[in-house]
PDB file of N, CA and C in Angstrom:
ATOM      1  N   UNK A   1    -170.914 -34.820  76.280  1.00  0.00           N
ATOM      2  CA  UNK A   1    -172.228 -35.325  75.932  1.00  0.00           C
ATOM      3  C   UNK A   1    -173.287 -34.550  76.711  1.00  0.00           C
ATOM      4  N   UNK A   2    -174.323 -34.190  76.124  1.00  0.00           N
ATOM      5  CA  UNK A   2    -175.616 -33.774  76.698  1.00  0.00           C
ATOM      6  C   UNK A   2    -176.095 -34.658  77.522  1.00  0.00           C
ATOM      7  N   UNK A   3    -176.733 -34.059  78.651  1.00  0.00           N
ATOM      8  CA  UNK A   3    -177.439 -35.025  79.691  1.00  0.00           C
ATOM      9  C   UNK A   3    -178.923 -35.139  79.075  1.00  0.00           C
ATOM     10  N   UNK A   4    -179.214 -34.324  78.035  1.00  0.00           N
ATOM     11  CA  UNK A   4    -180.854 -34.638  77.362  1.00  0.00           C
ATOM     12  C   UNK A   4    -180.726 -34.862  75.770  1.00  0.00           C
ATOM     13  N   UNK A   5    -182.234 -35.074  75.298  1.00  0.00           N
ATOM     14  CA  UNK A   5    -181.873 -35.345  73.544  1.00  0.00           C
ATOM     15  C   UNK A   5    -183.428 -34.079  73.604  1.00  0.00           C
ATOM     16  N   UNK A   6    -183.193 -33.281  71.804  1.00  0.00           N
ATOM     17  CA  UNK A   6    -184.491 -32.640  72.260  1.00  0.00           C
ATOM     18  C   UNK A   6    -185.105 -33.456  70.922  1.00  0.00           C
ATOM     19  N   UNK A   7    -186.582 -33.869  71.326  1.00  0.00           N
ATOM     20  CA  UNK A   7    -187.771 -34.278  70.163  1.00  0.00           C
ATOM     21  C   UNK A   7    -188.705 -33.333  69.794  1.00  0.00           C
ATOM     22  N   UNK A   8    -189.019 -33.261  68.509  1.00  0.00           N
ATOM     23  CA  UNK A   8    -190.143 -32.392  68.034  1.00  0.00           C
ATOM     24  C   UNK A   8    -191.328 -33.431  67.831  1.00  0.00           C
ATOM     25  N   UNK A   9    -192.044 -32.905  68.457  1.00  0.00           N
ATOM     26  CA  UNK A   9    -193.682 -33.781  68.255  1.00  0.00           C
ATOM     27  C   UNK A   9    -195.002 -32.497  67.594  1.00  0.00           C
ATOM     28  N   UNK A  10    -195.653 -33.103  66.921  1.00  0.00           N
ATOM     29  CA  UNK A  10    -196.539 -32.137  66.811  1.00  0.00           C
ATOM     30  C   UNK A  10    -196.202 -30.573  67.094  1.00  0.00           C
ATOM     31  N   UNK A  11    -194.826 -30.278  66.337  1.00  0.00           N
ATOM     32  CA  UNK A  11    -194.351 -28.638  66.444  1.00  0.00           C
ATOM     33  C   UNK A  11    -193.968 -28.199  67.748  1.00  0.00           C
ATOM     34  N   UNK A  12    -194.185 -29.168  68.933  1.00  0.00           N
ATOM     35  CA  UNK A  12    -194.132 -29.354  69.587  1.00  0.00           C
ATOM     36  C   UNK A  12    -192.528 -29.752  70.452  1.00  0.00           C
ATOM     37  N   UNK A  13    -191.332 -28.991  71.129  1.00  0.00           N
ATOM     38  CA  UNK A  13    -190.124 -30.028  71.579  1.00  0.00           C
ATOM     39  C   UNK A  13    -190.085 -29.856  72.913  1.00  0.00           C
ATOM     40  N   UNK A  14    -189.504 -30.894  73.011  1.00  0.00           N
ATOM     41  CA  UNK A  14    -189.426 -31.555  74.406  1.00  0.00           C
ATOM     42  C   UNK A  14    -187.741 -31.990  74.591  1.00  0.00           C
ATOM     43  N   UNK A  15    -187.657 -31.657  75.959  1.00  0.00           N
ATOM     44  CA  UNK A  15    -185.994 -32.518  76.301  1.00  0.00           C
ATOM     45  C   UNK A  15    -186.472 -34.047  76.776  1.00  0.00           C
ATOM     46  N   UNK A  16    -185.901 -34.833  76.843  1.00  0.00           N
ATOM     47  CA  UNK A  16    -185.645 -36.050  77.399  1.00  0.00           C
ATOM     48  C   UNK A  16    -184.304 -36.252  77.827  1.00  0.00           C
ATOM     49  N   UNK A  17    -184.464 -36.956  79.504  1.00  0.00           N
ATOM     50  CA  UNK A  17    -183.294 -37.516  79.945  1.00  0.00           C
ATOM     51  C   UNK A  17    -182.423 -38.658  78.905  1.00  0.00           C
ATOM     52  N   UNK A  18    -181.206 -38.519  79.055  1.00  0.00           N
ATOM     53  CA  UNK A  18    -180.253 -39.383  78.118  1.00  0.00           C
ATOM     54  C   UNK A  18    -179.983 -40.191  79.731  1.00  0.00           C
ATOM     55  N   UNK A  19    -179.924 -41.625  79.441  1.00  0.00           N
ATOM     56  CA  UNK A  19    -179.215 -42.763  80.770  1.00  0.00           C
ATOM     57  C   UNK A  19    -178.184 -43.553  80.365  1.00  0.00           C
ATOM     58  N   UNK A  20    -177.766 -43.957  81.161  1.00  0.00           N
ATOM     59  CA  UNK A  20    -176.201 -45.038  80.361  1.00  0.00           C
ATOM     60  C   UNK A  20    -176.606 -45.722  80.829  1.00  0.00           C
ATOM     61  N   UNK A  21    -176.062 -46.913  80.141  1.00  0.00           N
ATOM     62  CA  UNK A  21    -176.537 -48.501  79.961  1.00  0.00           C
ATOM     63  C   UNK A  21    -175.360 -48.817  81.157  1.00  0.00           C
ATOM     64  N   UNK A  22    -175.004 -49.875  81.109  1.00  0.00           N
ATOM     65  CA  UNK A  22    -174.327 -50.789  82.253  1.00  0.00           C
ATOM     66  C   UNK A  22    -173.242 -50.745  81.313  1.00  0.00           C
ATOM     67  N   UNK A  23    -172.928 -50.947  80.412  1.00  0.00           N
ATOM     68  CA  UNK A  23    -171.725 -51.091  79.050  1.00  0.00           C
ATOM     69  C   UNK A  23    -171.425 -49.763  78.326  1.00  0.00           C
ATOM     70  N   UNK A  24    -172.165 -49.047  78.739  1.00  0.00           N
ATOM     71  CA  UNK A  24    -172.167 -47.449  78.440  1.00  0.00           C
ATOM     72  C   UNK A  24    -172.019 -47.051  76.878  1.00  0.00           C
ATOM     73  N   UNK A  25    -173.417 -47.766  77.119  1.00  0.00           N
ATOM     74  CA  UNK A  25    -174.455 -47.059  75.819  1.00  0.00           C
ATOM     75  C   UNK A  25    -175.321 -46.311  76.406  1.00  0.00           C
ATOM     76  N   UNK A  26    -175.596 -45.328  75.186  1.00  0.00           N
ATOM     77  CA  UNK A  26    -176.849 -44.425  75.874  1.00  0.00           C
ATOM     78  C   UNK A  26    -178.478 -44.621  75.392  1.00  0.00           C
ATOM     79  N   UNK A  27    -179.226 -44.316  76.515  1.00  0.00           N
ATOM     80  CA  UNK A  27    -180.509 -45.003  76.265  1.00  0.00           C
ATOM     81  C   UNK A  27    -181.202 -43.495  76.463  1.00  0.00           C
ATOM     82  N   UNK A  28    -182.406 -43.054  75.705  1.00  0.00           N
ATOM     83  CA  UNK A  28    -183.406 -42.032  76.127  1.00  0.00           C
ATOM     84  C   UNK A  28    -184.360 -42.588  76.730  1.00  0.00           C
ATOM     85  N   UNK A  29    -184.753 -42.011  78.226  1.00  0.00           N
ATOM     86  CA  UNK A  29    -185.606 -41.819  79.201  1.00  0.00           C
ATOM     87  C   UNK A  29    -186.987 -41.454  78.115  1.00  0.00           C
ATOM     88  N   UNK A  30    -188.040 -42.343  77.746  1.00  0.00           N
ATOM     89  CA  UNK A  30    -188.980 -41.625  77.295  1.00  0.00           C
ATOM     90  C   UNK A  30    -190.329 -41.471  78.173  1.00  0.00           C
ATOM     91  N   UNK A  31    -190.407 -41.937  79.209  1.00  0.00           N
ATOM     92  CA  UNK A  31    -191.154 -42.294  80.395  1.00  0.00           C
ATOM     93  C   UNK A  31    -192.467 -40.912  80.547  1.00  0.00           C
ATOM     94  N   UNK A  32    -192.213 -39.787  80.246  1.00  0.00           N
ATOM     95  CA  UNK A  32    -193.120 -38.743  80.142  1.00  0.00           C
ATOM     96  C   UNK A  32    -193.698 -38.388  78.787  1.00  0.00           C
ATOM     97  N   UNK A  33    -193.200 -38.828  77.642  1.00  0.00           N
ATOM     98  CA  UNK A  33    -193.597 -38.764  76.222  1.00  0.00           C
ATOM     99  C   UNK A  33    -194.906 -38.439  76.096  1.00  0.00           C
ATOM    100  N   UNK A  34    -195.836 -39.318  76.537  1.00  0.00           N
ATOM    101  CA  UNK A  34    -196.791 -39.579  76.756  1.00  0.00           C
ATOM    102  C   UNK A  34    -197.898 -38.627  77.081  1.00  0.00           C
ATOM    103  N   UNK A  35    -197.281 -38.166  78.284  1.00  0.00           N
ATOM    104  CA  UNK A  35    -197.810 -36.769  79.494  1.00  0.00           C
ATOM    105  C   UNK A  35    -197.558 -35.669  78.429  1.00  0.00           C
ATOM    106  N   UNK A  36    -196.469 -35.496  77.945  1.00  0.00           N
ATOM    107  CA  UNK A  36    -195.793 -34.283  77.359  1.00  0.00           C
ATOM    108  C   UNK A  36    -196.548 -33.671  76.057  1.00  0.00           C
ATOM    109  N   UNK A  37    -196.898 -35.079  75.806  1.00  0.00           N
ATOM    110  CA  UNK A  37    -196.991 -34.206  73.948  1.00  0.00           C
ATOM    111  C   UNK A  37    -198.206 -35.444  72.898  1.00  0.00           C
ATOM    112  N   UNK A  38    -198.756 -36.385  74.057  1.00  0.00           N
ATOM    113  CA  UNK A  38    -199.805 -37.150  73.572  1.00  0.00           C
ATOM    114  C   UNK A  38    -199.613 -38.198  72.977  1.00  0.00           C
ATOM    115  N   UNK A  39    -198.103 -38.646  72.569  1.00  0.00           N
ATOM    116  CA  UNK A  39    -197.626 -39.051  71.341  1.00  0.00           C
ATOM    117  C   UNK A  39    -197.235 -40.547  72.111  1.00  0.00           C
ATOM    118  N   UNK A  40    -196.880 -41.678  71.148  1.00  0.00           N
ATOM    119  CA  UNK A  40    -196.378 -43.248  71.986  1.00  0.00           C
ATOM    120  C   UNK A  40    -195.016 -43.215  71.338  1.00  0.00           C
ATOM    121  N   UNK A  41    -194.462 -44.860  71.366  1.00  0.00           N
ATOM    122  CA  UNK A  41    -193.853 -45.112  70.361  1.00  0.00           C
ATOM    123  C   UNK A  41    -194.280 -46.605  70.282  1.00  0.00           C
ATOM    124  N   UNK A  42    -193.501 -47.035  68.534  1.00  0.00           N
ATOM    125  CA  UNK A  42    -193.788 -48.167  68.309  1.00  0.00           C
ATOM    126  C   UNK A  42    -192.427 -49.052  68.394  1.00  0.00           C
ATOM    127  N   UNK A  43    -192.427 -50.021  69.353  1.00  0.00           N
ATOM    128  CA  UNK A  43    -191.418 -50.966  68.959  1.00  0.00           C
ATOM    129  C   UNK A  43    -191.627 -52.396  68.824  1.00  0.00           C
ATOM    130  N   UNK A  44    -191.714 -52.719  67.924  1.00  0.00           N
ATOM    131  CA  UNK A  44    -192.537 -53.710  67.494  1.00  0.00           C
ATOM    132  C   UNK A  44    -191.032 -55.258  67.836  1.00  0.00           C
ATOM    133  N   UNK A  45    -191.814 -55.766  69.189  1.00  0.00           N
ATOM    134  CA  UNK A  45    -190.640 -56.686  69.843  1.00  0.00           C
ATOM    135  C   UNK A  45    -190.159 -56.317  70.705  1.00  0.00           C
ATOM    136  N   UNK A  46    -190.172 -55.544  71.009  1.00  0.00           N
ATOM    137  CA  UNK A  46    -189.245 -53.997  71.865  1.00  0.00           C
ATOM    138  C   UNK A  46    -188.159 -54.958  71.810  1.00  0.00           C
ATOM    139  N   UNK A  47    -187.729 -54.578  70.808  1.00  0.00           N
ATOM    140  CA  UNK A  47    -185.967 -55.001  70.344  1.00  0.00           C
ATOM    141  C   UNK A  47    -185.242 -53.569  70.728  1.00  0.00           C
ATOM    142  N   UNK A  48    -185.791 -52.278  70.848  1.00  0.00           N
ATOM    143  CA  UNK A  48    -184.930 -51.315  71.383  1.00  0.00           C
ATOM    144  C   UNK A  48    -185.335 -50.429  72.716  1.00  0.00           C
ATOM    145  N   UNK A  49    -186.213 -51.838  73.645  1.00  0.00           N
ATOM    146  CA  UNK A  49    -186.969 -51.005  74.491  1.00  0.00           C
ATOM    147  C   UNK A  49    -186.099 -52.005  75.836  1.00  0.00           C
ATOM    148  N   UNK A  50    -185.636 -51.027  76.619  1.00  0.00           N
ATOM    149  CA  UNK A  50    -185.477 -51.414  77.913  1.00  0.00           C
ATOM    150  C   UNK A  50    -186.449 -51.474  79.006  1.00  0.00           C
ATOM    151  N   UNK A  51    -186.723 -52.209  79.650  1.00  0.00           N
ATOM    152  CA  UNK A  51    -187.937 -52.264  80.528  1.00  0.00           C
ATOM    153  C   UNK A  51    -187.549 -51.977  81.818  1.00  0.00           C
ATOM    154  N   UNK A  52    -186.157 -51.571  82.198  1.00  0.00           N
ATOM    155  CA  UNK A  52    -186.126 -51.139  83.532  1.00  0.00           C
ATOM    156  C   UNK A  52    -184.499 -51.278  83.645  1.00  0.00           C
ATOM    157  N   UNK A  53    -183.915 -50.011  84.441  1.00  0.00           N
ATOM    158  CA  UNK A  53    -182.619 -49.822  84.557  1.00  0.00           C
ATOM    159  C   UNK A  53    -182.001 -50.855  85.768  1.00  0.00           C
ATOM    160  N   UNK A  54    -180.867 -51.676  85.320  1.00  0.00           N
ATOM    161  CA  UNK A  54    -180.064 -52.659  86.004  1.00  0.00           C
ATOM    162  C   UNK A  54    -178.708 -52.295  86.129  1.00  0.00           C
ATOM    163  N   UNK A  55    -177.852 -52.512  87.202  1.00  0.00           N
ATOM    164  CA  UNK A  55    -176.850 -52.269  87.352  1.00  0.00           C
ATOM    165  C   UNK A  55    -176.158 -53.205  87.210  1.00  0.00           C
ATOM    166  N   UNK A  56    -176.857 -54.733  87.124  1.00  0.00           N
ATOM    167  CA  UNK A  56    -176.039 -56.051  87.204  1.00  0.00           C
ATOM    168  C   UNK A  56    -176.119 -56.824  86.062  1.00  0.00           C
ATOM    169  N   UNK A  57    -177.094 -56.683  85.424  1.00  0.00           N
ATOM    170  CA  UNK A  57    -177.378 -57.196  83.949  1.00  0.00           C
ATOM    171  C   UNK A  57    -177.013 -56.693  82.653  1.00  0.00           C
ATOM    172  N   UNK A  58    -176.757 -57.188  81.690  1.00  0.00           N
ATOM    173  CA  UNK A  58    -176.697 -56.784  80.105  1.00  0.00           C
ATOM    174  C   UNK A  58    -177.063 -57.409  79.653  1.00  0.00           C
ATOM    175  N   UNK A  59    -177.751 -56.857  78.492  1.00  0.00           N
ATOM    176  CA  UNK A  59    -178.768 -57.859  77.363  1.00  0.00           C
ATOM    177  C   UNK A  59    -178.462 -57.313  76.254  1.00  0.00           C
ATOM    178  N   UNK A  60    -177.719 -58.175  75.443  1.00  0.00           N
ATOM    179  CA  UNK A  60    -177.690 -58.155  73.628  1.00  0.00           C
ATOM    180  C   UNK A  60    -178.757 -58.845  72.798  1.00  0.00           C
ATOM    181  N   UNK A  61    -179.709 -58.274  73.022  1.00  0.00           N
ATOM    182  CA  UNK A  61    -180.029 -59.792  71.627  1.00  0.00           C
ATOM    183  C   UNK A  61    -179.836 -60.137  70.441  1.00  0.00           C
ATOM    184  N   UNK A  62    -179.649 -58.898  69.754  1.00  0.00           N
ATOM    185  CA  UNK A  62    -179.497 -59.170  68.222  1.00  0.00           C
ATOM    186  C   UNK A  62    -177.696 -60.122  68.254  1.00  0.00           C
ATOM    187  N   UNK A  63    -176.975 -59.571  69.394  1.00  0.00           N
ATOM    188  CA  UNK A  63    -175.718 -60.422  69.300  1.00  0.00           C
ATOM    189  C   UNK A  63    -176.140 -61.522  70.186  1.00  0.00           C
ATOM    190  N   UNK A  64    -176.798 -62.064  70.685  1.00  0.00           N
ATOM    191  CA  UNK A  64    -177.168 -63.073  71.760  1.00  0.00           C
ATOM    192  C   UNK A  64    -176.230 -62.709  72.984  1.00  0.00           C
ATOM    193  N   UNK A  65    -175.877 -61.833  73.280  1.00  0.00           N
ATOM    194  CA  UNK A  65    -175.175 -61.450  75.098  1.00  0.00           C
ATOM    195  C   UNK A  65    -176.255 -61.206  76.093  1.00  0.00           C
ATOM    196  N   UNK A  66    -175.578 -61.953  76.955  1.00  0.00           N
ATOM    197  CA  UNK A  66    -176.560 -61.843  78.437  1.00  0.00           C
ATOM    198  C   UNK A  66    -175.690 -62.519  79.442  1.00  0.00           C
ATOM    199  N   UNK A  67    -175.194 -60.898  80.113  1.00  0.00           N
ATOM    200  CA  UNK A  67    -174.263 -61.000  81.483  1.00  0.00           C
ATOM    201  C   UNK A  67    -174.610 -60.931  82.424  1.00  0.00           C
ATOM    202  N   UNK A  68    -174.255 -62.024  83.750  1.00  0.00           N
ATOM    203  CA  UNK A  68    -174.810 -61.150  84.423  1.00  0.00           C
ATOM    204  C   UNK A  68    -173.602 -61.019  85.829  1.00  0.00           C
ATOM    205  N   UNK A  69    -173.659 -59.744  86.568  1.00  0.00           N
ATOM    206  CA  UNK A  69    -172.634 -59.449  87.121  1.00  0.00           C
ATOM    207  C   UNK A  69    -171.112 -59.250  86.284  1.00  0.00           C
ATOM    208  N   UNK A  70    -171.015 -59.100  84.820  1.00  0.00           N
ATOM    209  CA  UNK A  70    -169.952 -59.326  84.427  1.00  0.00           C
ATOM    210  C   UNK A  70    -169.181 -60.735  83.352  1.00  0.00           C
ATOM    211  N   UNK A  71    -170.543 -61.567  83.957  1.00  0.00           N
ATOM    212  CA  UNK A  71    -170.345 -62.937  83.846  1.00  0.00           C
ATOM    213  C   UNK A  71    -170.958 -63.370  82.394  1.00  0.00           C
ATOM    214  N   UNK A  72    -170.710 -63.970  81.369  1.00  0.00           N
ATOM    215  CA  UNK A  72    -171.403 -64.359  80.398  1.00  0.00           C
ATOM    216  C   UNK A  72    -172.489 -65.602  80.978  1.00  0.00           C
ATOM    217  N   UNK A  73    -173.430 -65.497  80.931  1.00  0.00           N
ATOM    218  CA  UNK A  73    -174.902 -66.559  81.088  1.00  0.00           C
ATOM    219  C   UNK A  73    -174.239 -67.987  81.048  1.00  0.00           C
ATOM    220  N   UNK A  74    -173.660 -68.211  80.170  1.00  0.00           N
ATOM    221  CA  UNK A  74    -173.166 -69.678  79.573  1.00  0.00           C
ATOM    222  C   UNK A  74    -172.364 -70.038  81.027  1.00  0.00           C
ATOM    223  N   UNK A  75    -171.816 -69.392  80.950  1.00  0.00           N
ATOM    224  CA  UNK A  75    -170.720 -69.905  81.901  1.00  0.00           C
ATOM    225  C   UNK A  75    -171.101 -69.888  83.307  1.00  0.00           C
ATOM    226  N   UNK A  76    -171.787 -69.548  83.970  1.00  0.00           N
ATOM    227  CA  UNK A  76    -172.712 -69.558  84.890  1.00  0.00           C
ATOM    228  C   UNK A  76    -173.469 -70.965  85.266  1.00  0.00           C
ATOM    229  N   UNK A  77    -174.379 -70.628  83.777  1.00  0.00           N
ATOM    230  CA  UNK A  77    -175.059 -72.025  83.824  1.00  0.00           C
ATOM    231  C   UNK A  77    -174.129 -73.268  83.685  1.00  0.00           C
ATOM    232  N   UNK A  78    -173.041 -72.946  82.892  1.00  0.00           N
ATOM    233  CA  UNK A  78    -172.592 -74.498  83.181  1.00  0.00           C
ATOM    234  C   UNK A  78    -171.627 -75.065  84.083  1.00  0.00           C
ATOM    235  N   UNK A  79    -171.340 -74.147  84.704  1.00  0.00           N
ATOM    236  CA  UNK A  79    -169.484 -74.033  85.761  1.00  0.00           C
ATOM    237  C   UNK A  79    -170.145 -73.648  87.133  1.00  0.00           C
ATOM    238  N   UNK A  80    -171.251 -72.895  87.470  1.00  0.00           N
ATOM    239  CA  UNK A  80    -171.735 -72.569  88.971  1.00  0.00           C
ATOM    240  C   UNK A  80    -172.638 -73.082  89.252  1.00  0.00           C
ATOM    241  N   UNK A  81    -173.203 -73.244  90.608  1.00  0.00           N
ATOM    242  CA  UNK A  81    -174.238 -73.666  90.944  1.00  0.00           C
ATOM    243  C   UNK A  81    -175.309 -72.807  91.637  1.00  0.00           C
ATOM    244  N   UNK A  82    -176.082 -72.618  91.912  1.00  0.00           N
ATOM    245  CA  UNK A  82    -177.493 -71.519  92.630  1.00  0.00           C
ATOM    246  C   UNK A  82    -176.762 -70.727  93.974  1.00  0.00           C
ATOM    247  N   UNK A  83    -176.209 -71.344  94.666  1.00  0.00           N
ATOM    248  CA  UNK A  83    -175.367 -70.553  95.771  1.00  0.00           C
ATOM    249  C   UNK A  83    -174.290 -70.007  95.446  1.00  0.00           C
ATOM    250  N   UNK A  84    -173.623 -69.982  94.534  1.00  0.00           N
ATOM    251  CA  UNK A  84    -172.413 -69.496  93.885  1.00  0.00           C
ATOM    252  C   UNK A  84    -173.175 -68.222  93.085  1.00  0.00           C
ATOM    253  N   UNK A  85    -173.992 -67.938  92.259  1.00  0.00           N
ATOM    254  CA  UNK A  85    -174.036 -67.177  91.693  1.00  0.00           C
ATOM    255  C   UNK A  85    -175.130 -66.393  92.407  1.00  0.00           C
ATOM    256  N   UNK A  86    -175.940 -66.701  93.638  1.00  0.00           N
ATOM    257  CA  UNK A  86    -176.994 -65.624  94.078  1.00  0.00           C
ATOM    258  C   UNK A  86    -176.267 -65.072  95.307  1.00  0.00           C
ATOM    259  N   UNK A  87    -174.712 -65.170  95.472  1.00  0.00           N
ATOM    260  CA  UNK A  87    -173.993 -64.336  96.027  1.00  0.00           C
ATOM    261  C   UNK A  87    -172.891 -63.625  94.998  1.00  0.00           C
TER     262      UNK A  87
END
């Protein structure tokens, strides 16, 4: 796998960093887009926008998953208590 993806903007290409997810999917770094070539994007919901890289979390939404440490959410909330899971 490439460590970048390349985009054409306005005739214009650019590399972008490629990052792995916690479940190892890959996500593009678009963080300079902006600087680079003037251009945004639209994600309307940011249903495909990560807001910041975690090593302990996963978030599905379209499947409803949300782990954390490994742990499915559910089971957390209903089997641990606040000192159990903030260690």
């Amino acid at each position: 796998m490439s460590d970048t993806v390349k985009l054409e903007v306005n005739e214009k290409s650019i590399d972008l960093p490629l990052v792995l997810g916690s479940e190892g999917e890959i996500g593009i770094d678009i963080s300079k887009l902006r600087s680079q070539t003037k251009a945004i994007t639209l994600d309307p919901g940011f249903v495909n926008t990560g807001s910041c890289e975690s090593g302990i979390t996963f978030l599905d939404g379209e499947k409803g998953v949300l782990r954390y440490r490994g742990y499915p959410i559910e089971q957390l909330a209903e089997k641990s208590n606040f000192l159990e899971v903030s260690y």
